[in-house]
Protein backbone atom coordinates (compact mmCIF):
# COMPACT_ATOMS: atom_id res chain seq x y z
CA UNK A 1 3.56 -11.27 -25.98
CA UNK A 2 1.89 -9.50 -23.12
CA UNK A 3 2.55 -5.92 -22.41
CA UNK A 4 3.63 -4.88 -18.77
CA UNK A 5 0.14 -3.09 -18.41
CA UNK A 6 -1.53 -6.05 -19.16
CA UNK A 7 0.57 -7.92 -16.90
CA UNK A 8 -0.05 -5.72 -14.27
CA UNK A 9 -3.33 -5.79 -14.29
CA UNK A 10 -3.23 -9.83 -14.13
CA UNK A 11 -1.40 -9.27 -10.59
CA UNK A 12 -4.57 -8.04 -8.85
CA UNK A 13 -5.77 -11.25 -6.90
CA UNK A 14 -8.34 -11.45 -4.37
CA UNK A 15 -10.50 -9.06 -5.56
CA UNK A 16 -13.93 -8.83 -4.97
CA UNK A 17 -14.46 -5.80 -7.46
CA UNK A 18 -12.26 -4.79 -10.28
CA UNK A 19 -12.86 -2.62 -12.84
CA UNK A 20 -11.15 -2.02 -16.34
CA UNK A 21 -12.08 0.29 -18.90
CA UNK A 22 -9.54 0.38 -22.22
CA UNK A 23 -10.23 3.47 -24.11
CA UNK A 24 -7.84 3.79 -27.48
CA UNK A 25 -8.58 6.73 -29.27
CA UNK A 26 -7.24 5.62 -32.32
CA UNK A 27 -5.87 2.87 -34.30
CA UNK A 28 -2.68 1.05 -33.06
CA UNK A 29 0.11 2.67 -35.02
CA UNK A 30 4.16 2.37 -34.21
CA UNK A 31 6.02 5.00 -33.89
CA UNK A 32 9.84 5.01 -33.95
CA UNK A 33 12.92 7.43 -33.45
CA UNK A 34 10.16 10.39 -33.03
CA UNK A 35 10.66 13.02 -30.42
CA UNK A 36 7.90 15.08 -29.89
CA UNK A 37 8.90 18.08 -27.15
CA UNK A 38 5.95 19.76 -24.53
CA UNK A 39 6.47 22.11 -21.96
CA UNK A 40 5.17 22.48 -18.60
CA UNK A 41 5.87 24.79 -16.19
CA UNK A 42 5.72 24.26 -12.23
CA UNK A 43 6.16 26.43 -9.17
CA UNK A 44 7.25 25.28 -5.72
CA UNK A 45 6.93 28.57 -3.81
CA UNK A 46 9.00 30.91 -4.60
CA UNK A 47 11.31 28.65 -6.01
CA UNK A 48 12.48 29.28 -9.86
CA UNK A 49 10.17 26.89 -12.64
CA UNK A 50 10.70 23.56 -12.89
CA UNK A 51 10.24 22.46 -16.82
CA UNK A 52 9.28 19.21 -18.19
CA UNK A 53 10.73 17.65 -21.52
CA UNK A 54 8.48 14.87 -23.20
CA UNK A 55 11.64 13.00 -25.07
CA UNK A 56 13.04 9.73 -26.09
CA UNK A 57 9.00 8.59 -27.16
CA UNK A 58 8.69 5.34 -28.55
CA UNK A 59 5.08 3.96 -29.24
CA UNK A 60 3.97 0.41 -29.98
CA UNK A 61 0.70 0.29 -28.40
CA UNK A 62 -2.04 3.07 -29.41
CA UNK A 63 -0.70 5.93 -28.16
CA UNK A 64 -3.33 7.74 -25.88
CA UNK A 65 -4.73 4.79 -25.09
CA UNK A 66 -5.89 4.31 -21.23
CA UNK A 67 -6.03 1.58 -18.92
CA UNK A 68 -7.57 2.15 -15.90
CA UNK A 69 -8.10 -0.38 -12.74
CA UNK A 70 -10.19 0.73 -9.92
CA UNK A 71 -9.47 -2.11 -6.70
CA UNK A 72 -12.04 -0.97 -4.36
CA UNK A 73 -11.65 -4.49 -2.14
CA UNK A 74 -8.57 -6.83 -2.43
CA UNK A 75 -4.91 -6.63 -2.49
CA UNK A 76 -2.66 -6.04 -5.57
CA UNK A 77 0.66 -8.14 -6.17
CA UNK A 78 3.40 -5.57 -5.85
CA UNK A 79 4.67 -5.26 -9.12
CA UNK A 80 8.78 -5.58 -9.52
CA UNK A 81 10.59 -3.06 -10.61
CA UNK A 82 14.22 -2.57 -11.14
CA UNK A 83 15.59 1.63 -10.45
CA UNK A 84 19.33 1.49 -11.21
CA UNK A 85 21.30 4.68 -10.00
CA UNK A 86 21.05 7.54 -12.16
CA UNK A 87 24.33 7.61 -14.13
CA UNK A 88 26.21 10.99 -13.63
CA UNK A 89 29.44 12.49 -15.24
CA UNK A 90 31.10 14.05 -12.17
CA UNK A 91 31.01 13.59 -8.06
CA UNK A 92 27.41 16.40 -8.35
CA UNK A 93 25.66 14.18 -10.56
CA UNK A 94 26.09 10.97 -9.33
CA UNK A 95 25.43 12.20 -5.83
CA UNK A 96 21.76 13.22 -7.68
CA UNK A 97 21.83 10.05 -9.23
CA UNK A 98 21.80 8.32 -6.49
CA UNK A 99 19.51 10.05 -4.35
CA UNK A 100 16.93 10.97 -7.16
CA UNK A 101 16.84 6.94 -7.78
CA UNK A 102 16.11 6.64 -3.87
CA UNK A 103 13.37 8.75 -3.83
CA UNK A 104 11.82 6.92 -6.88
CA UNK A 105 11.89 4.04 -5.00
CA UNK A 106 11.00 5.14 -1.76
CA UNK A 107 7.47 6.65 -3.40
CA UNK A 108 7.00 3.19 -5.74
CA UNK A 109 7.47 1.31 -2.39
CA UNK A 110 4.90 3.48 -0.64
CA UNK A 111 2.00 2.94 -2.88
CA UNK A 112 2.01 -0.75 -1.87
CA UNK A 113 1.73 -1.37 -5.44
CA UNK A 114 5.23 -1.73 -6.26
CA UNK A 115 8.41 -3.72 -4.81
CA UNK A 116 12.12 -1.95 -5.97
CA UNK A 117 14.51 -5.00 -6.17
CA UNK A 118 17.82 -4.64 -4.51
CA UNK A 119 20.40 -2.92 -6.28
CA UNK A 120 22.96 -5.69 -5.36
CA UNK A 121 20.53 -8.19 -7.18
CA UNK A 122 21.40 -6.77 -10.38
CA UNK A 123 23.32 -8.61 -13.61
CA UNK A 124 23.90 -5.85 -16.20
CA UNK A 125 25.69 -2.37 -14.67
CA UNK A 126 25.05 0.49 -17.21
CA UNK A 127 28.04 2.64 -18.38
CA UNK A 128 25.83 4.75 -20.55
CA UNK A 129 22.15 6.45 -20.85
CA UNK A 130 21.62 5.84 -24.46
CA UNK A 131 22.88 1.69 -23.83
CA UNK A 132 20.31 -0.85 -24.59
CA UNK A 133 19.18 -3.01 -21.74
CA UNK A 134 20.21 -7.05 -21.91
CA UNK A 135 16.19 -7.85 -21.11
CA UNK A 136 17.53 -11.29 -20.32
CA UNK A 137 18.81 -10.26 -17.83
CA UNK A 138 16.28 -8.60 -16.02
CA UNK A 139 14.19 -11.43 -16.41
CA UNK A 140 16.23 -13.37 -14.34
CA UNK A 141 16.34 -11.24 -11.34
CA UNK A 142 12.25 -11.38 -11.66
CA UNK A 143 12.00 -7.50 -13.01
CA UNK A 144 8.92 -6.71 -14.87
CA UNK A 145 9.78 -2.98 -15.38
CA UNK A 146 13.10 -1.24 -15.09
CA UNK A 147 14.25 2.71 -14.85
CA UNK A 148 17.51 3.85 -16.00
CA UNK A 149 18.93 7.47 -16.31
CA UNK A 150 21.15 9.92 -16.47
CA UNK A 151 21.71 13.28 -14.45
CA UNK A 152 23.79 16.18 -15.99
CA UNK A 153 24.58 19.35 -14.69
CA UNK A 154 24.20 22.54 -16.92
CA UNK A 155 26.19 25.32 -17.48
CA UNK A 156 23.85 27.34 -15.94
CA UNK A 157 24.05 25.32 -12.83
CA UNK A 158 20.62 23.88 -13.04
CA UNK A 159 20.28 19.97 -12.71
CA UNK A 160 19.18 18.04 -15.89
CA UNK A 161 17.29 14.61 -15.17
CA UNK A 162 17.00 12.38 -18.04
CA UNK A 163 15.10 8.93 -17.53
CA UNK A 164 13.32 5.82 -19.70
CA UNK A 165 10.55 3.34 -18.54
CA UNK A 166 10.88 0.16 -20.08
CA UNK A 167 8.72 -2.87 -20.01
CA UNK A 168 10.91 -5.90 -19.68
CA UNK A 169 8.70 -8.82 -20.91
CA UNK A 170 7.95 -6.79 -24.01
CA UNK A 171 11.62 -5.73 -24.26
CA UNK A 172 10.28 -2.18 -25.05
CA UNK A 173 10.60 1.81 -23.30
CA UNK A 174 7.04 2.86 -22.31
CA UNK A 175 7.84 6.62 -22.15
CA UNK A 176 10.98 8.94 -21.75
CA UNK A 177 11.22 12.62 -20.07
CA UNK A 178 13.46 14.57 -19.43
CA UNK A 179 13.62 17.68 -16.34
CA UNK A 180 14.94 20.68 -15.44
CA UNK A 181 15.39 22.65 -12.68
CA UNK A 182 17.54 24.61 -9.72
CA UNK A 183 19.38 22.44 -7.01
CA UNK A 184 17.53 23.42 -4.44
CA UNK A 185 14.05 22.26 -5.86
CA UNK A 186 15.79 18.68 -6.93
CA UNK A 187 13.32 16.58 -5.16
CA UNK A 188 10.12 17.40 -7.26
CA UNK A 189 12.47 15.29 -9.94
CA UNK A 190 11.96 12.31 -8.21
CA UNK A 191 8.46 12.64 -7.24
CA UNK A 192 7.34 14.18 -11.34
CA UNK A 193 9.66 10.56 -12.35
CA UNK A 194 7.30 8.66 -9.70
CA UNK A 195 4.13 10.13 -10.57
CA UNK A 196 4.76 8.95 -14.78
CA UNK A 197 6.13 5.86 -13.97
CA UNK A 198 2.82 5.31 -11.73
CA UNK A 199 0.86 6.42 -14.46
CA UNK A 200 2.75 4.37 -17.27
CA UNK A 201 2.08 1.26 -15.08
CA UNK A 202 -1.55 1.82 -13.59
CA UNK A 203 -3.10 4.29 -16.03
CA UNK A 204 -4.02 6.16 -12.83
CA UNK A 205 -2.41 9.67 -11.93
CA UNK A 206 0.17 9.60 -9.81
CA UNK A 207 -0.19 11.48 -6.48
CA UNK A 208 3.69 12.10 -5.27
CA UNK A 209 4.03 15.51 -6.18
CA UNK A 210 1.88 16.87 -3.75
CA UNK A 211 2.13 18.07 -0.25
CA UNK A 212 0.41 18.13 3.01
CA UNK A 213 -0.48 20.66 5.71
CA UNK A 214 -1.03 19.86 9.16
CA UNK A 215 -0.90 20.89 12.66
CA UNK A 216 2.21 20.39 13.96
CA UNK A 217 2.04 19.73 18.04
CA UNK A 218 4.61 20.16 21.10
CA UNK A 219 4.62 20.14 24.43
CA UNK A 220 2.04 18.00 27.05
CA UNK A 221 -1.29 18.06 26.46
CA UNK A 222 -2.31 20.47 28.54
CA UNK A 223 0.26 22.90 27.05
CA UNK A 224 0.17 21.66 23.56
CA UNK A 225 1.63 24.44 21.10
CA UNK A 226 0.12 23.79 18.16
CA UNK A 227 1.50 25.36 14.76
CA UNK A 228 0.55 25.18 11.07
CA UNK A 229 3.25 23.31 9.03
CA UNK A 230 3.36 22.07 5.28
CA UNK A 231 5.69 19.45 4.48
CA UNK A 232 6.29 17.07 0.80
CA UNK A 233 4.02 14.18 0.94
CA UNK A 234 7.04 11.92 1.90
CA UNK A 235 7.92 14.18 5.18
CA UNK A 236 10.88 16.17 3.66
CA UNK A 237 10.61 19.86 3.00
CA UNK A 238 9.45 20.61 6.32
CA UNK A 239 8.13 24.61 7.14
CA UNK A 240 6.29 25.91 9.95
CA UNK A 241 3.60 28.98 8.73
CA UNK A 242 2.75 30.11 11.95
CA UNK A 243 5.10 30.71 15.06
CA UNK A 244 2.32 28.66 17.23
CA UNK A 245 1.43 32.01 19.53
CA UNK A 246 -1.81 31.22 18.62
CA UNK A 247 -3.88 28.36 18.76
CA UNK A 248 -4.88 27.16 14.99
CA UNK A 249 -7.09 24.56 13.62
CA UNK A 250 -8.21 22.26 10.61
CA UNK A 251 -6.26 23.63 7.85
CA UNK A 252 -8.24 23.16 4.23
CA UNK A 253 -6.30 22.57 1.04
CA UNK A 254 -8.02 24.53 -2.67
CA UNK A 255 -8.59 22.29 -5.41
CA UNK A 256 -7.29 24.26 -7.74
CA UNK A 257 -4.30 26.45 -6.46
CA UNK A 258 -1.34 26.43 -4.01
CA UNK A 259 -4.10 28.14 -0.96
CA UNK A 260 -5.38 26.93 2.12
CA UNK A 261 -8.21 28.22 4.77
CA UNK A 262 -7.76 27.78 8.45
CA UNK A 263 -8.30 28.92 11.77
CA UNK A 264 -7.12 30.94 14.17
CA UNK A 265 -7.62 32.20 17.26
CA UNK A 266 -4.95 35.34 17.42
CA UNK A 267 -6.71 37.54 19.56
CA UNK A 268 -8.54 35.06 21.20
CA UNK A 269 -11.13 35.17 18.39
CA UNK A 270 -11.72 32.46 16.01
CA UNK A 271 -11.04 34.30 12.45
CA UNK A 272 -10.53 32.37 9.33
CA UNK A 273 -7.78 33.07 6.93
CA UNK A 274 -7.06 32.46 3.51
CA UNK A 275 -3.07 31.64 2.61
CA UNK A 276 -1.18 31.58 -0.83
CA UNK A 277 1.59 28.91 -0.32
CA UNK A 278 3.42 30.41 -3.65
CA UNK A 279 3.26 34.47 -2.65
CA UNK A 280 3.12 34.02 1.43
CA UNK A 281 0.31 36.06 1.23
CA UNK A 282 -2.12 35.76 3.77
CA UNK A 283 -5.71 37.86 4.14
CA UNK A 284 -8.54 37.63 6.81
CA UNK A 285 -11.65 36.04 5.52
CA UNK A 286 -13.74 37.19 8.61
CA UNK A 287 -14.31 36.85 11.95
CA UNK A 288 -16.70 33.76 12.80
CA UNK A 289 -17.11 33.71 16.68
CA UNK A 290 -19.34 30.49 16.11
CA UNK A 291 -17.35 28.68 13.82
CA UNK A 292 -16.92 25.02 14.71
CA UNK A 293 -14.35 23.87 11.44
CA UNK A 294 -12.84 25.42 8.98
CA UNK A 295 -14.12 25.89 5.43
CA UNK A 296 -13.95 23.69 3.04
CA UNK A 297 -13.36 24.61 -0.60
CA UNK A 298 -15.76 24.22 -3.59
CA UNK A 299 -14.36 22.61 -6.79
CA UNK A 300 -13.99 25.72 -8.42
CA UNK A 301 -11.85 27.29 -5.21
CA UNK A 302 -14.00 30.25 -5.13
CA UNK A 303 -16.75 28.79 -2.54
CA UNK A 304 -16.25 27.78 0.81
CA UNK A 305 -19.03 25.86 2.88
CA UNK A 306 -18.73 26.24 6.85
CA UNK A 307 -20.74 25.66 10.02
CA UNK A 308 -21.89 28.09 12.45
CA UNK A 309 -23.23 27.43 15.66
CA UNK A 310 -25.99 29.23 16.80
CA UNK A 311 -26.96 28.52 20.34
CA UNK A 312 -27.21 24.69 21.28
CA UNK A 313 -27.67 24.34 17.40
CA UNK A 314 -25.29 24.81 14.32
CA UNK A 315 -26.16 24.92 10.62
CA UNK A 316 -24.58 25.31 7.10
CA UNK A 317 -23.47 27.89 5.15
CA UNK A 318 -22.06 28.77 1.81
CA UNK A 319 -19.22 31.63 1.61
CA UNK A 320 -18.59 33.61 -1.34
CA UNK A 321 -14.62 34.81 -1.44
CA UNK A 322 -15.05 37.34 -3.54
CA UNK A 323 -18.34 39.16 -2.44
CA UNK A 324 -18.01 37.35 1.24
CA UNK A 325 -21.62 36.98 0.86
CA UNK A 326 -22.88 33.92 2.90
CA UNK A 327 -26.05 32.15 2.31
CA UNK A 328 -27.75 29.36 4.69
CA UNK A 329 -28.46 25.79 3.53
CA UNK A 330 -29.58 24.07 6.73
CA UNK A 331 -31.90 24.86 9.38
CA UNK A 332 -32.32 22.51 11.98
CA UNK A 333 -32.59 22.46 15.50
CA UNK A 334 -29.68 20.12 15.37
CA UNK A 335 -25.89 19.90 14.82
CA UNK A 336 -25.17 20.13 11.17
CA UNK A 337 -21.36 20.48 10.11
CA UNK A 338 -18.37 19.05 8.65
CA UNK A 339 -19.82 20.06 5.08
CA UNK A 340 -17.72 18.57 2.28
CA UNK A 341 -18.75 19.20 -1.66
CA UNK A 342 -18.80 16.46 -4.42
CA UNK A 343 -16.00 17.15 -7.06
CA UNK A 344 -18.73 18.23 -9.27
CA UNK A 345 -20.35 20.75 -6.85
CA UNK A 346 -23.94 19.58 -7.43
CA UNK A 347 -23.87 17.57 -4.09
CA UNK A 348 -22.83 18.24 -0.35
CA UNK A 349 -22.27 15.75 2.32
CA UNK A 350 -22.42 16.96 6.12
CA UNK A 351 -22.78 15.49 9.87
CA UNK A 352 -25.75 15.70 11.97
CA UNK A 353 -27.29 14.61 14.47
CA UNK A 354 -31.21 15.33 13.44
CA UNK A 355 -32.54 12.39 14.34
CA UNK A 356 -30.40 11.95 17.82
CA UNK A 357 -27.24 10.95 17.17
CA UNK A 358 -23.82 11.41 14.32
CA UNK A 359 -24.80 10.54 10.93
CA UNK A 360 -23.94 11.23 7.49
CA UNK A 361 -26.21 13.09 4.75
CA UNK A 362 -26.09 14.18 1.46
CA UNK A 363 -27.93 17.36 0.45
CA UNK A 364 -28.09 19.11 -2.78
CA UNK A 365 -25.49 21.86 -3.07
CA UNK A 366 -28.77 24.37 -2.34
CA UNK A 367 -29.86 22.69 0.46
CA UNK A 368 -32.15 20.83 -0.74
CA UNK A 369 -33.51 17.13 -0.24
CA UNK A 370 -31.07 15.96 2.42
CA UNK A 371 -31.45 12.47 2.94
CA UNK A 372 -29.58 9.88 5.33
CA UNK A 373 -26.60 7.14 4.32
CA UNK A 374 -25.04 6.20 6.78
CA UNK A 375 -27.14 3.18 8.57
CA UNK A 376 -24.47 0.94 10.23
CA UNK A 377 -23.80 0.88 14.07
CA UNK A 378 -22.15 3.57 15.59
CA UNK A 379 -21.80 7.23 15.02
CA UNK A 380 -20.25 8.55 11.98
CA UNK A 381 -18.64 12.04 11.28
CA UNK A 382 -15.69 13.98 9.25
CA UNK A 383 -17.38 12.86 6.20
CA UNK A 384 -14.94 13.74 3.08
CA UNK A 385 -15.94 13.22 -0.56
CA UNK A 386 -13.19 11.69 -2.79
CA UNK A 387 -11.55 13.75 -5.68
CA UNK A 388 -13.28 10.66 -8.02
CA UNK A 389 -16.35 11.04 -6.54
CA UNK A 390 -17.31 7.77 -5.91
CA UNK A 391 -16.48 7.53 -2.26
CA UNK A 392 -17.10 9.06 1.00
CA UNK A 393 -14.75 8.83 3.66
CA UNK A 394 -15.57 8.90 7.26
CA UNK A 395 -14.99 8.64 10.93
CA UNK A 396 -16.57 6.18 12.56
CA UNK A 397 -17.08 5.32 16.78
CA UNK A 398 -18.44 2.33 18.31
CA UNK A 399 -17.59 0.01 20.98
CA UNK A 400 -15.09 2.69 22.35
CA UNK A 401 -12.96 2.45 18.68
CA UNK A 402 -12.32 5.11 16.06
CA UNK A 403 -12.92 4.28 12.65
CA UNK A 404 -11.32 5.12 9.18
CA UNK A 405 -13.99 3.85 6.43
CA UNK A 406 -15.46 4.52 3.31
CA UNK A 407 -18.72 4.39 1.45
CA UNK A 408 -20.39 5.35 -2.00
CA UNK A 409 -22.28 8.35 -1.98
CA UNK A 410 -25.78 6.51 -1.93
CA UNK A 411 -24.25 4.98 1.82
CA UNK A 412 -23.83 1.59 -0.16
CA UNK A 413 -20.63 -0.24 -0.09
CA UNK A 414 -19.49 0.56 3.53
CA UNK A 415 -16.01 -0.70 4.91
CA UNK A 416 -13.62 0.15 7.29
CA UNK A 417 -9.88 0.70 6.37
CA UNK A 418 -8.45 0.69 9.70
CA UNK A 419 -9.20 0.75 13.40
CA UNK A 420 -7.40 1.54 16.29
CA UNK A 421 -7.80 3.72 20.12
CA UNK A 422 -8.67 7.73 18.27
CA UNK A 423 -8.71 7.97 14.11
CA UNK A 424 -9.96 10.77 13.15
CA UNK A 425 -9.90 13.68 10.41
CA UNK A 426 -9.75 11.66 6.71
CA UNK A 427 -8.02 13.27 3.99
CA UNK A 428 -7.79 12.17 0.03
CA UNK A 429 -4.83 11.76 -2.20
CA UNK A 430 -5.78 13.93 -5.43
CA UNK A 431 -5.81 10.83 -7.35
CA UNK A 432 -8.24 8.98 -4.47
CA UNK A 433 -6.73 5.98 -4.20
CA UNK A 434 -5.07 6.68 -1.03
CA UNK A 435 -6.59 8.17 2.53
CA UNK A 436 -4.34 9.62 5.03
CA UNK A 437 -6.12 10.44 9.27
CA UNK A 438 -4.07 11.00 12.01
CA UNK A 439 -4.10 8.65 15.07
CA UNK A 440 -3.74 9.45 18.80
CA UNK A 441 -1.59 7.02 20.96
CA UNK A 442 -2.69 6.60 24.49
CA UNK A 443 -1.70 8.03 27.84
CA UNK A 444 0.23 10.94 29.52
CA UNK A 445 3.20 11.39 26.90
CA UNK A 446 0.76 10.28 23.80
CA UNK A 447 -0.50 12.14 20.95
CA UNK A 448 -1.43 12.39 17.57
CA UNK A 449 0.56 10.88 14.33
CA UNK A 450 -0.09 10.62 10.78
CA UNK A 451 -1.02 7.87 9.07
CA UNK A 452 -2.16 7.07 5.31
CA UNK A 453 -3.76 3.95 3.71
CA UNK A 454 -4.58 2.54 0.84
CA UNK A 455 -8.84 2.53 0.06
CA UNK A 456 -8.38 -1.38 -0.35
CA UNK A 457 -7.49 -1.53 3.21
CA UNK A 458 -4.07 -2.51 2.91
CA UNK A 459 -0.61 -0.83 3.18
CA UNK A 460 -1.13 1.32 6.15
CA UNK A 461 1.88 3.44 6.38
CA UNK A 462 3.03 6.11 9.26
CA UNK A 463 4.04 9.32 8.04
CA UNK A 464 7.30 10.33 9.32
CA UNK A 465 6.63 14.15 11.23
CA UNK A 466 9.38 15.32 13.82
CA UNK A 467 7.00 15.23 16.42
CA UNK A 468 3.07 14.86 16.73
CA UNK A 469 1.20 15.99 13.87
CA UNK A 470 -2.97 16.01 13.20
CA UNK A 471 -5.47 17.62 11.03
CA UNK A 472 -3.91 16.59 7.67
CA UNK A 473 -5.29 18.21 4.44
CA UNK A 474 -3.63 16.57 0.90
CA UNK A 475 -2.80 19.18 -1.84
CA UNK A 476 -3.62 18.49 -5.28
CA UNK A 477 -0.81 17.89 -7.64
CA UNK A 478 1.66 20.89 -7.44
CA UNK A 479 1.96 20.75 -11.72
């Protein structure tokens, strides 16, 4: 019989370019009743650590083994999947239940690559977490994967989460965890549950536990206060970081820590700042009177790269943090900026317009041998390089339209997610499967929103801000 996995992957129709890779790293081998326990510990601020149980494990496929699928063109079947209420032993813990269950479904939903079935669709009702499910009948209501758990509250007051992945058709649980943490910090539950289940299903990481910073916008446009604000990937968890006295710009997201760079002009001079998200910390990285974006961070988060304008002209630079040494890569009698590294570091990809108007290049991370890829109509710019490292997203105008797309490095490959009046500013998911850009609506009372889609081109999705939002910047995974 087929495993969900394998059924999953069977979903993907209309697909012009698939790729699977199965990697097992050992023999199949079953494993039964074992419970092996690893712990992880994750910060969210300043609240207290969240810990993760592995528990409940129950192998009958080679454990380890990975099953990727890359869809860079066509649409994938949402896959079915059942997410009972968490049971709970008292008013707290179904309350949790409940809403922890929600937020499971509301992330599944939102990667377009899953459909949550209606609660009221369901045949069995469980009365306990350790109850067997009748597979029958969750056939019948046309699940191919279900969810149950349990919430319990400790003595100490902390929340408990208990939950099991099973694969229906197989009549088997893919993978059981268990969390822990305060009350306060009970969302990350859902999103850590979200982020396995994706993983279970897709062998791809999940990308729910994350957040995003942004510029958060009020007032008309001529008066727009404009404030830095960080908020859970799914909108909730809102907090403004500046008071909006001063005008900032393009916050940047590290690859490797709870940081971002931007821009500010507090005392009417553009100086860039660094800012620790789990300390509040924030320190001056210099004054740049000629700064046109913000840095961007290297792979290793000790690098930033930058433009500076010099005259008519601007180039590219590379800051050190720690020595704030800065060393130029481009010299041109043009406009080079909007640098962006490869994942790896070895590669750089920029604007300019060297030979007369926007276009994308790729130089080495030294400056050396820049050479043109984007050829299609148009002008291109905010070029971003995926967290894979096999894409390049851009911005892209012609005919009066702004363009989301992407391309591989070499400029092969080009497509456009989504179109519309004023797209701009590209961001990545950590896993790259999923692009967010902000869009401006039109007129007198318009402005910016945020948007995400997938890099197949479908499930374009606006993300809920309490007013206009831009500049978006994707965290990696908080764990």
């Amino acid at each position: 019989m087929l495993g969900l996995k394998q059924m999953f992957n069977m979903k993907c129709n209309n697909i012009r370019y698939l790729k699977i890779r199965f990697q097992a790293l050992w023999e199949p081998e079953t494993f039964k009743g074992s419970y092996g326990v690893i712990k992880r510990y994750f910060s969210n601020l300043a609240a207290p650590l969240l810990v993760l149980l592995v528990v409940f494990a129950t192998f009958s496929q080679p454990a380890n083994a990975l099953l990727e699928i890359d869809v860079t063109q066509g649409r994938v079947k949402p896959l079915p999947i059942a997410i009972p209420d968490f049971l709970g032993s008292n008013e707290s813990a179904i309350k949790y239940g409940h809403d922890i269950a929600g937020i499971i479904g509301n992330d599944l939903l939102s990667s377009g690559l899953f459909q949550p079935l209606p609660q009221n669709s369901y045949i069995e009702q469980f009365s306990s977490f350790s109850q067997q499910p009748r597979f029958g009948d969750w056939r019948t209501i046309q699940a191919q994967a279900l969810v149950t758990g349990q919430i319990v509250m400790q003595p100490d007051g902390r929340v408990r989460a208990e939950f099991r992945l099973w694969d229906v058709f197989a009549q088997q649980q893919m993978t059981g965890l268990q969390f822990v943490t305060t009350p306060k910090n009970w969302r990350r539950i859902g999103h850590l549950i979200s982020d396995t289940i994706y993983k279970a299903l897709t062998g791809e990481d999940g990308y729910f536990d994350t957040r995003i910073v942004f510029i958060s916008e009020k007032g008309p446009k001529n008066k727009r206060i404009k404030r830095l604000a960080i908020m859970d990937q799914d909108g909730f968890n809102l907090r403004y970081l500046t008071n909006g006295r001063s005008l900032v710009l393009t916050p940047r997201f590290s690859p490797t820590r709870q940081e971002i760079t931007y821009m500010s002009y507090a005392g009417g001079k553009p100086r860039v700042y660094l800012f620790n998200l789990q300390t509040g910390q924030r320190e001056t990285v210099g004054v740049f009177p000629n700064m046109s974006f913000s840095p961007r961070f290297g792979p290793s988060g000790r690098r930033v790269i930058m433009s500076l304008q010099n005259g008519a002209n601007s180039n590219i630079y590379m800051l050190d943090l720690q020595t704030r040494g800065t060393r130029q890569l481009t010299n041109t009698n043009a406009i080079d900026t909007a640098p962006s590294f490869s994942p790896d570091g070895r590669n750089i990809v920029f604007e300019s317009d060297r030979e007369g108007h926007q276009q994308i290049y790729v130089m080495s991370s030294n400056g050396s041998n820049p050479r043109r890829i984007s050829f299609g109509k148009g002008r291109y710019s905010t070029p971003v390089w995926s967290p894979r490292g096999d894409l390049i997203a851009f911005t892209k105008m012609s005919k009066g339209r702004f363009s989301i797309g992407v391309m591989r490095p070499d400029g092969s490959g080009e497509r456009i997610l989504t179109s519309g009046y004023h797209n701009e500013g590209p961001t990545w998911a950590p896993n790259g499967r999923v692009v967010m850009f902000f869009r401006e609506s039109r007129g007198a009372n318009g402005g910016p929103k945020l948007y995400s889609v997938d890099i197949t081109g479908y499930n374009e999705r606006q993300i809920k801000t309490p007013g206009f939002a831009s500049d978006p910047a994707w965290s990696p995974l908080l764990n």
